[in-house]
Structure formats: structure tokens, C-alpha cells
PDB file of N, CA and C in Angstrom:
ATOM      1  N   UNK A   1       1.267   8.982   5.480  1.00  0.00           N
ATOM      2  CA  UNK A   1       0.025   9.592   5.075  1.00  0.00           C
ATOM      3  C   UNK A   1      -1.126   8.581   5.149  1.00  0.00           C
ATOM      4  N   UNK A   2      -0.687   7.373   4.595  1.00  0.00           N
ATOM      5  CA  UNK A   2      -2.083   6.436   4.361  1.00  0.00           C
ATOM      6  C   UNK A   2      -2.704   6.245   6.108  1.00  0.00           C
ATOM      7  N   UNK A   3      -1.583   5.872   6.829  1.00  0.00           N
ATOM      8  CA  UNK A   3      -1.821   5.305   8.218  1.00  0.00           C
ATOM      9  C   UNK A   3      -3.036   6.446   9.107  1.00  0.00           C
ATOM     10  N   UNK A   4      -2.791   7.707   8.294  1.00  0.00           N
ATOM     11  CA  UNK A   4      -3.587   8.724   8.730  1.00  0.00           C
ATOM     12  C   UNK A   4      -5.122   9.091   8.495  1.00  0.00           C
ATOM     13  N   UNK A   5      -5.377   8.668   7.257  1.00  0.00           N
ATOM     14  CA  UNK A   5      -6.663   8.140   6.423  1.00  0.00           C
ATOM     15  C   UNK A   5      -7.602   7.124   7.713  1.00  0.00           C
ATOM     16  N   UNK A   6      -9.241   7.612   7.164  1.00  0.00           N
ATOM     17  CA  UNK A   6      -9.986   6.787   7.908  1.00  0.00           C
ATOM     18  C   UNK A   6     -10.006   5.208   7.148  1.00  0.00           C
ATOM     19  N   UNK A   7     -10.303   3.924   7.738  1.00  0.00           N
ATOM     20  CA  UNK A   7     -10.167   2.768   7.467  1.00  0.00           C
ATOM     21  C   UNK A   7     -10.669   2.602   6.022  1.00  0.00           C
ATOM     22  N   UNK A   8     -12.636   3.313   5.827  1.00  0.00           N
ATOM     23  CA  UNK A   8     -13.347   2.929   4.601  1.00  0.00           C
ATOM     24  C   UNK A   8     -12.071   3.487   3.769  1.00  0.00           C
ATOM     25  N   UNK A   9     -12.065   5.362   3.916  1.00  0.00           N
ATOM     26  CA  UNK A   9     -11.088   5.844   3.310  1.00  0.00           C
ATOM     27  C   UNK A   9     -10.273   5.129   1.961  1.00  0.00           C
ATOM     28  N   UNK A  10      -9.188   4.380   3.200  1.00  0.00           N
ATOM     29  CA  UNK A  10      -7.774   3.703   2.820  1.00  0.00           C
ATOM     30  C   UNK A  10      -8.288   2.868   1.900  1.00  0.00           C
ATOM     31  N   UNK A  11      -9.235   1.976   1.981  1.00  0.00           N
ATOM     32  CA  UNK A  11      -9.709   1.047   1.375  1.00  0.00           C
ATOM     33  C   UNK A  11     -10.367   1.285  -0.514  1.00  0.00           C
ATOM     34  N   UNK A  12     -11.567   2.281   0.356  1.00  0.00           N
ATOM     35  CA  UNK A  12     -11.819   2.722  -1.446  1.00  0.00           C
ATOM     36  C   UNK A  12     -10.896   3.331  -2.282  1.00  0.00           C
ATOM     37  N   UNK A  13      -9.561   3.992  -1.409  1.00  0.00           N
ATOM     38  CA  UNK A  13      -8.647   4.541  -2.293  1.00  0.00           C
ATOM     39  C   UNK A  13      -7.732   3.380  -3.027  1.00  0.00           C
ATOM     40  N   UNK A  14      -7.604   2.035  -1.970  1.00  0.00           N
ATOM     41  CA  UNK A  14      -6.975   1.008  -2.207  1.00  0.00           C
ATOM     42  C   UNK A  14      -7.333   0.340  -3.913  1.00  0.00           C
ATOM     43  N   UNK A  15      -8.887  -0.086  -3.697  1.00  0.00           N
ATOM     44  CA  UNK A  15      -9.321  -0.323  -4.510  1.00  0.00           C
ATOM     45  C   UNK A  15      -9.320   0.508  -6.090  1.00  0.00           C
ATOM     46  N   UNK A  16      -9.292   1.911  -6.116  1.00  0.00           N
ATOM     47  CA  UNK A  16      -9.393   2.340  -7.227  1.00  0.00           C
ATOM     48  C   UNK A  16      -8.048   2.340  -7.753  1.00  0.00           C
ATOM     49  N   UNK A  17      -6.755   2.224  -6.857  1.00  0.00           N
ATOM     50  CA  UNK A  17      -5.696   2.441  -7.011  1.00  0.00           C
ATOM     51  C   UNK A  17      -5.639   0.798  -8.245  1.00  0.00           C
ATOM     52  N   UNK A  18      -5.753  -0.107  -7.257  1.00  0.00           N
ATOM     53  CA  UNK A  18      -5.747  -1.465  -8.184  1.00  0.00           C
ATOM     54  C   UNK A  18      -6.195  -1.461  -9.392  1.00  0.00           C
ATOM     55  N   UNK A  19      -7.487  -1.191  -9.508  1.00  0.00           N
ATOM     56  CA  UNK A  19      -8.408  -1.002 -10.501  1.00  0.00           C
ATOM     57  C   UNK A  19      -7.631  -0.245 -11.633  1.00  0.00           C
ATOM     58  N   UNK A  20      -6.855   0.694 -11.071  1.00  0.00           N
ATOM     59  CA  UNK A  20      -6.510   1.671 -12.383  1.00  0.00           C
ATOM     60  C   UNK A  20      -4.738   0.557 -12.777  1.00  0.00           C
ATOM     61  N   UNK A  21      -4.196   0.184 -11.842  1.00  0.00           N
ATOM     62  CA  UNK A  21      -3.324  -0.953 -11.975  1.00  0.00           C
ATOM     63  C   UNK A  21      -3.637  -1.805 -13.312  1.00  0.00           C
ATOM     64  N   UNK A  22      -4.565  -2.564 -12.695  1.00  0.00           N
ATOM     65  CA  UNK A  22      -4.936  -4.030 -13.281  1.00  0.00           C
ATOM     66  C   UNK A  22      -5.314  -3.126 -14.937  1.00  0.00           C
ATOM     67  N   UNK A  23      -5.507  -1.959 -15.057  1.00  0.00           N
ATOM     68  CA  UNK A  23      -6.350  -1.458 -16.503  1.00  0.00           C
ATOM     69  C   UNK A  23      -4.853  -0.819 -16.792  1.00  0.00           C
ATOM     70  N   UNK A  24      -3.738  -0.985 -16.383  1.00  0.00           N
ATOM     71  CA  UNK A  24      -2.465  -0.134 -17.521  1.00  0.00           C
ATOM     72  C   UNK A  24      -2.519   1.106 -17.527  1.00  0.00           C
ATOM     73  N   UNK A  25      -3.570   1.530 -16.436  1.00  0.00           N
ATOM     74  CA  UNK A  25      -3.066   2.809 -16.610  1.00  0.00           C
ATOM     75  C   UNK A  25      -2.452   3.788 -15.898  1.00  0.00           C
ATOM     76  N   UNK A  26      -1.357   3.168 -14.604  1.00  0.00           N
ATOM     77  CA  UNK A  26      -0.274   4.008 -13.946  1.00  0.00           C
ATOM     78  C   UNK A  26       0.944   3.300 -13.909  1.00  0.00           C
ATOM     79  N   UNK A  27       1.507   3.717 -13.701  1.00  0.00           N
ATOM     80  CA  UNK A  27       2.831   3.136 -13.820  1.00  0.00           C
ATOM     81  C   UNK A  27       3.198   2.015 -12.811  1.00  0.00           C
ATOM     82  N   UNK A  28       4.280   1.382 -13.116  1.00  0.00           N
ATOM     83  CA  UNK A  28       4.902   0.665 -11.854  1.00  0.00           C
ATOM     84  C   UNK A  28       5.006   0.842 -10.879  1.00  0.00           C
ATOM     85  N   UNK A  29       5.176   2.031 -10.743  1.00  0.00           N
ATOM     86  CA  UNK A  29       5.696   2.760  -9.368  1.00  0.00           C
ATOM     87  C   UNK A  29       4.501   2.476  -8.664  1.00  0.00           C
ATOM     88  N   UNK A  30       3.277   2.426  -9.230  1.00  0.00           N
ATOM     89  CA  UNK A  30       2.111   2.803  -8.248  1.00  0.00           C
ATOM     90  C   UNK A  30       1.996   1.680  -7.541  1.00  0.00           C
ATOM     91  N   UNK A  31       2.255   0.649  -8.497  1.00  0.00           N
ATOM     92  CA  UNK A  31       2.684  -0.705  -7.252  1.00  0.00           C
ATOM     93  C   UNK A  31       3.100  -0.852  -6.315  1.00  0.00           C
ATOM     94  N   UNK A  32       4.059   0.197  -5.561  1.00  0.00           N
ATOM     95  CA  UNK A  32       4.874   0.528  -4.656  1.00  0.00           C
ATOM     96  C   UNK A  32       3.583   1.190  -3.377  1.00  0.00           C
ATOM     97  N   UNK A  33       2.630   1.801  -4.082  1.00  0.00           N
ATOM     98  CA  UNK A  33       1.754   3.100  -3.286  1.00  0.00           C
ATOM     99  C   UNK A  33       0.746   1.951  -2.760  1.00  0.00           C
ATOM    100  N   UNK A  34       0.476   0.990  -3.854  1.00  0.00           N
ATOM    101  CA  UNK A  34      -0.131  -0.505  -3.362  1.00  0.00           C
ATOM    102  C   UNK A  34      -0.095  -0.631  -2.256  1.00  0.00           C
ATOM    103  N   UNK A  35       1.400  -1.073  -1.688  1.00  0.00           N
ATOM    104  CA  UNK A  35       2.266  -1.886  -0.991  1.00  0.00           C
ATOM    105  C   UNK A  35       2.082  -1.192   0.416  1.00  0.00           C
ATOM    106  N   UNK A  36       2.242   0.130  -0.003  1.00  0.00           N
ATOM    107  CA  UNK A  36       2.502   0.974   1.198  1.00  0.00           C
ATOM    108  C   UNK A  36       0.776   1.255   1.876  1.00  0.00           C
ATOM    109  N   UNK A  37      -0.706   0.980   1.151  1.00  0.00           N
ATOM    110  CA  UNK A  37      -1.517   1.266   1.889  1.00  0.00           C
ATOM    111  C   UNK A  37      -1.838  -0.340   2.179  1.00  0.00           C
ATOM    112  N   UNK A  38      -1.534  -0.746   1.546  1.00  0.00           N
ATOM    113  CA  UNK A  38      -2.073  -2.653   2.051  1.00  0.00           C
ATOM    114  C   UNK A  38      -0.983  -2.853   3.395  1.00  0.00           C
ATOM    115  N   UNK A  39       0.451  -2.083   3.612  1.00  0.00           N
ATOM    116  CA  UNK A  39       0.843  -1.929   5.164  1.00  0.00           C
ATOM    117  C   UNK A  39       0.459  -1.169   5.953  1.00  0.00           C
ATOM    118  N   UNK A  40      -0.434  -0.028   6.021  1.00  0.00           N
ATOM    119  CA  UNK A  40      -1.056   0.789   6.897  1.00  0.00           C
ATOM    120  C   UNK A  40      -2.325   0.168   7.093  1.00  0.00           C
ATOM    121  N   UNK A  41      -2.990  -0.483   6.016  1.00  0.00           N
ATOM    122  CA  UNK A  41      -4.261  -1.175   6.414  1.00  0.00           C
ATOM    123  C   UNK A  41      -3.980  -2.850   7.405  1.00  0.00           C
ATOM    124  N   UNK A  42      -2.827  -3.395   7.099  1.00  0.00           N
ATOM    125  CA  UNK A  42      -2.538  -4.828   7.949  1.00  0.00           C
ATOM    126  C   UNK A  42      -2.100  -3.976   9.408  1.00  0.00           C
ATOM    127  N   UNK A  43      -1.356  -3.339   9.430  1.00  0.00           N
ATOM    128  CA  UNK A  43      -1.399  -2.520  10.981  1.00  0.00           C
ATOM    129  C   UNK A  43      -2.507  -2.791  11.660  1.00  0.00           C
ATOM    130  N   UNK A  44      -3.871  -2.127  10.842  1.00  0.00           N
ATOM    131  CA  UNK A  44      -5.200  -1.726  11.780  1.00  0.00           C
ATOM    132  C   UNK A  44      -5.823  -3.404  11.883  1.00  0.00           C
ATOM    133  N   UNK A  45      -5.051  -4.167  10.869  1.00  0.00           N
ATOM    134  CA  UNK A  45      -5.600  -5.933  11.301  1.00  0.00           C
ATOM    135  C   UNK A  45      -6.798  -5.850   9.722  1.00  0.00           C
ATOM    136  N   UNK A  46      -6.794  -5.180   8.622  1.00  0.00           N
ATOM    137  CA  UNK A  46      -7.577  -4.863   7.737  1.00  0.00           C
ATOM    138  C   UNK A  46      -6.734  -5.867   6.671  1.00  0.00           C
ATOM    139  N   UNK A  47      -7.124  -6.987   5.983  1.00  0.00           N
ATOM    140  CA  UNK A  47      -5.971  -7.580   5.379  1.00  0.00           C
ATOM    141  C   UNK A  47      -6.723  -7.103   3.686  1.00  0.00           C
ATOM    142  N   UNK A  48      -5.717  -6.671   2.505  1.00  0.00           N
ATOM    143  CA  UNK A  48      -5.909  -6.272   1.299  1.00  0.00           C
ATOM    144  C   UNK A  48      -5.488  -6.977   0.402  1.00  0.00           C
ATOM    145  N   UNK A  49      -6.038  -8.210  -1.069  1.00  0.00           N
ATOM    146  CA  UNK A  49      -6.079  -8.603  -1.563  1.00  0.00           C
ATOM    147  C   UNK A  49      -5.092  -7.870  -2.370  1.00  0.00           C
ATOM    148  N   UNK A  50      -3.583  -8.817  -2.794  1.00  0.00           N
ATOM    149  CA  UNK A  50      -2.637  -8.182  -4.018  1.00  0.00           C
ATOM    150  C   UNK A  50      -3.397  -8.625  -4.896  1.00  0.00           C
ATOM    151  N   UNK A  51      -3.030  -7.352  -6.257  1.00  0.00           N
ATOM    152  CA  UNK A  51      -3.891  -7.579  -7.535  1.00  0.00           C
ATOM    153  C   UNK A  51      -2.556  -8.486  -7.840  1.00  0.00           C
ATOM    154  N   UNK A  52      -3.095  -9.411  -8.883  1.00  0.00           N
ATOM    155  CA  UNK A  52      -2.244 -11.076  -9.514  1.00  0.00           C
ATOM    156  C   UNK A  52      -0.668 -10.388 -10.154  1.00  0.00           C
ATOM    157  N   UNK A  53      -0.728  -9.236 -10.228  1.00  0.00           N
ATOM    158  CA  UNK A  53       0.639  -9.016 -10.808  1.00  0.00           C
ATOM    159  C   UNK A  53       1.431  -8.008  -9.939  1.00  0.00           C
ATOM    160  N   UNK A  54       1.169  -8.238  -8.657  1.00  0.00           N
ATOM    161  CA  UNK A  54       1.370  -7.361  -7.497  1.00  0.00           C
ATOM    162  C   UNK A  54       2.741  -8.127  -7.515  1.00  0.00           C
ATOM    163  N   UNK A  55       3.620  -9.281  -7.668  1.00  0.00           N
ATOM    164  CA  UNK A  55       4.946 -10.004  -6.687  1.00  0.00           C
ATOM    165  C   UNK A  55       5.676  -9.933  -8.095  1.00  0.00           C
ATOM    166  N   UNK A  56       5.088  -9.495  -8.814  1.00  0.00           N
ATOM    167  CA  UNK A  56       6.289  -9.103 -10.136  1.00  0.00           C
ATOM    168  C   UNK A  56       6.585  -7.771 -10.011  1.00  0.00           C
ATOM    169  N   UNK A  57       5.860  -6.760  -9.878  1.00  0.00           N
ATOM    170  CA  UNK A  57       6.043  -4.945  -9.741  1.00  0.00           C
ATOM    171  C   UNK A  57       6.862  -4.943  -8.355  1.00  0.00           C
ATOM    172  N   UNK A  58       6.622  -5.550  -7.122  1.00  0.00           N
ATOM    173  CA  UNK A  58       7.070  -5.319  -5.603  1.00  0.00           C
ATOM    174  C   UNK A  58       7.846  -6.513  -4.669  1.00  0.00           C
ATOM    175  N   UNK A  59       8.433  -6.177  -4.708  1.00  0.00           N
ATOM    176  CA  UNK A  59       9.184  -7.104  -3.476  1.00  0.00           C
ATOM    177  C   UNK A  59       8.554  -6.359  -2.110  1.00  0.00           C
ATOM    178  N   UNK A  60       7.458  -7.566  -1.806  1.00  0.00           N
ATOM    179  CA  UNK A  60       6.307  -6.941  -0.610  1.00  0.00           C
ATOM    180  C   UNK A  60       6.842  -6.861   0.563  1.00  0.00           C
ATOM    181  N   UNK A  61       8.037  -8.170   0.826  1.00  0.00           N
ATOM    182  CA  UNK A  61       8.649  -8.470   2.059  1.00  0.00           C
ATOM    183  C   UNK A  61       9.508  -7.377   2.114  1.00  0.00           C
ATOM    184  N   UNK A  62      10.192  -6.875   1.038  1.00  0.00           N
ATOM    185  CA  UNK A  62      11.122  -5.515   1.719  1.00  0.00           C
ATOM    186  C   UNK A  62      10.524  -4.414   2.011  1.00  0.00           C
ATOM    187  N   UNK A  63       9.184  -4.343   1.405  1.00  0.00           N
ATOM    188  CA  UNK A  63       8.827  -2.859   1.718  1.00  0.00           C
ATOM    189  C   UNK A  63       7.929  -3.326   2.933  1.00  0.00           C
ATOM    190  N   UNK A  64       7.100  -4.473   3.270  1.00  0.00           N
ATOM    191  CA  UNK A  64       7.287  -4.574   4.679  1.00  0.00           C
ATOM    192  C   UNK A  64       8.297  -4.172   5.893  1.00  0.00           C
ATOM    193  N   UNK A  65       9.277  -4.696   5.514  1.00  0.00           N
ATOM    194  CA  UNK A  65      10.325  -4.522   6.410  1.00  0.00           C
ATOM    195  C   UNK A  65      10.556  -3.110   6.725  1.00  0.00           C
ATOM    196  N   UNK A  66      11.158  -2.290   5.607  1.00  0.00           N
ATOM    197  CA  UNK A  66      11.158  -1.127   5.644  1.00  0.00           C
ATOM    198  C   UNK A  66      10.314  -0.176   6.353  1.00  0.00           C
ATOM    199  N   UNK A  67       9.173  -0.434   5.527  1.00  0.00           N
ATOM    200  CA  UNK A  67       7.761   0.008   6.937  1.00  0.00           C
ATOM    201  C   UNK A  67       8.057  -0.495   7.908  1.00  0.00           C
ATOM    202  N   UNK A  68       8.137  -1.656   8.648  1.00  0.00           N
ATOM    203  CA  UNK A  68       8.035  -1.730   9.989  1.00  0.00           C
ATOM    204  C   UNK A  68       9.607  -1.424  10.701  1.00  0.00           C
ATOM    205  N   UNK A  69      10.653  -0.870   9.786  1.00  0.00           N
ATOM    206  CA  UNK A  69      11.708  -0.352  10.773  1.00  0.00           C
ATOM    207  C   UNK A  69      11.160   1.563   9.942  1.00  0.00           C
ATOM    208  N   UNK A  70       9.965   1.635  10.119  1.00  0.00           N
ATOM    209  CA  UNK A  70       9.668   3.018   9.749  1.00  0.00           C
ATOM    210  C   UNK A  70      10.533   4.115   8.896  1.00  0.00           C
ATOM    211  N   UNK A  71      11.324   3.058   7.975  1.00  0.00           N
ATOM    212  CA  UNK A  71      11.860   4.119   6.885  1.00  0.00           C
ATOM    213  C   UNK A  71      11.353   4.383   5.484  1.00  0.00           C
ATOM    214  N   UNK A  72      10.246   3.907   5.400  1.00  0.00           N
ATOM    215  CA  UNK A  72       9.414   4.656   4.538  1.00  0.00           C
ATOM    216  C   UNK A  72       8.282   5.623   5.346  1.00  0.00           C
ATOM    217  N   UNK A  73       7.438   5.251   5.886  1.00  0.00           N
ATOM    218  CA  UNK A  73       6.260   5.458   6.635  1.00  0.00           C
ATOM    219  C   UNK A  73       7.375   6.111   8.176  1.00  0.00           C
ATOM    220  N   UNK A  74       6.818   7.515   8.009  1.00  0.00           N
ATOM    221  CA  UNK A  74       8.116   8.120   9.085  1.00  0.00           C
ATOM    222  C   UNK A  74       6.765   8.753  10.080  1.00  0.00           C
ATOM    223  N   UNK A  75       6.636   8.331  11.456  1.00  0.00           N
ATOM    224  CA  UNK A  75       5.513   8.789  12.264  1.00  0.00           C
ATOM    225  C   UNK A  75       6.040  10.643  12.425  1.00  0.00           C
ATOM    226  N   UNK A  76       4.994  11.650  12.527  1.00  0.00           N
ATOM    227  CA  UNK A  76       5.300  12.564  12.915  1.00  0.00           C
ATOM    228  C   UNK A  76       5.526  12.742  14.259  1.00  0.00           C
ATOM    229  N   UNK A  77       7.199  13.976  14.340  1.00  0.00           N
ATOM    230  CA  UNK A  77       7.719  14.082  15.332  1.00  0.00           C
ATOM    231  C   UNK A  77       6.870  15.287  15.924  1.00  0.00           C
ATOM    232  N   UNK A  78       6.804  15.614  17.502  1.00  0.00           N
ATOM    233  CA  UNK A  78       6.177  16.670  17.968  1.00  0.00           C
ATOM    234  C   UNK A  78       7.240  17.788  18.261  1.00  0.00           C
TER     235      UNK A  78
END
């Protein structure tokens, strides 16, 4: 979904996503939703600042990985 979003898009969504992070008010998980638009935005060469408690919520390198053998982020089939 994110990879599908226009660039500003991804970004201001990026940002409010953190914002509501860094203030306690979503869960862990959302750390994960982090992860997954800061890899659709490094694709386009767009690099996204982890908020400071981003490598305690995510192991970034696996969900890298994962994204780039496309088993999270699944391209649509025609």
C-alpha cells in the first residue's frame, strides 16, 4: 500500500505516524507500519529519520529483508 502513495503523501503520513509514536499514543505494533513506509520511501532513494526508540520496538534489518524478498509488501498480480 505505502509503495503506492505519492512521495509528499508517504512522508506527511510518515511523520504524523512518529509523532503520535514518540507521544504514547499507538501501540508497538505501529513501529512495525514505521518500518514498512521508511522501506517504500528508501526504494524511491527518500531516506526517513528512525524516531530514537525505533531499534528497541523493530528489528529494521529483518523487516528489510522481508520487504525486499517481498513477503510483506506483496506487488499486485495482473
Amino acid at each position: 500500500m505505502y509503495e503506492r502513495l505519492p512521495s509528499d503523501f508517504l512522508i506527511q503520513f510518515y511523520n504524523e505516524v512518529k509523532k503520535m509514536c514518540s507521544n504514547g499514543l499507538v501501540s508497538k505494533n505501529m513501529y512495525y507500519e514505521l518500518g514498512l513506509i521508511m522501506a517504500a520511501a528508501t526504494k524511491r532513494g527518500i531516506q526517513l529519520d528512525k524516531p530514537k526508540d525505533f531499534e528497541q520496538n523493530v528489528n529494521f534489518d529483518l523487516l528489510m529483508e522481508l520487504n525486499y524478498h517481498n513477503w510483506i509488501i506483496r506487488k499486485p498480480t495482473k
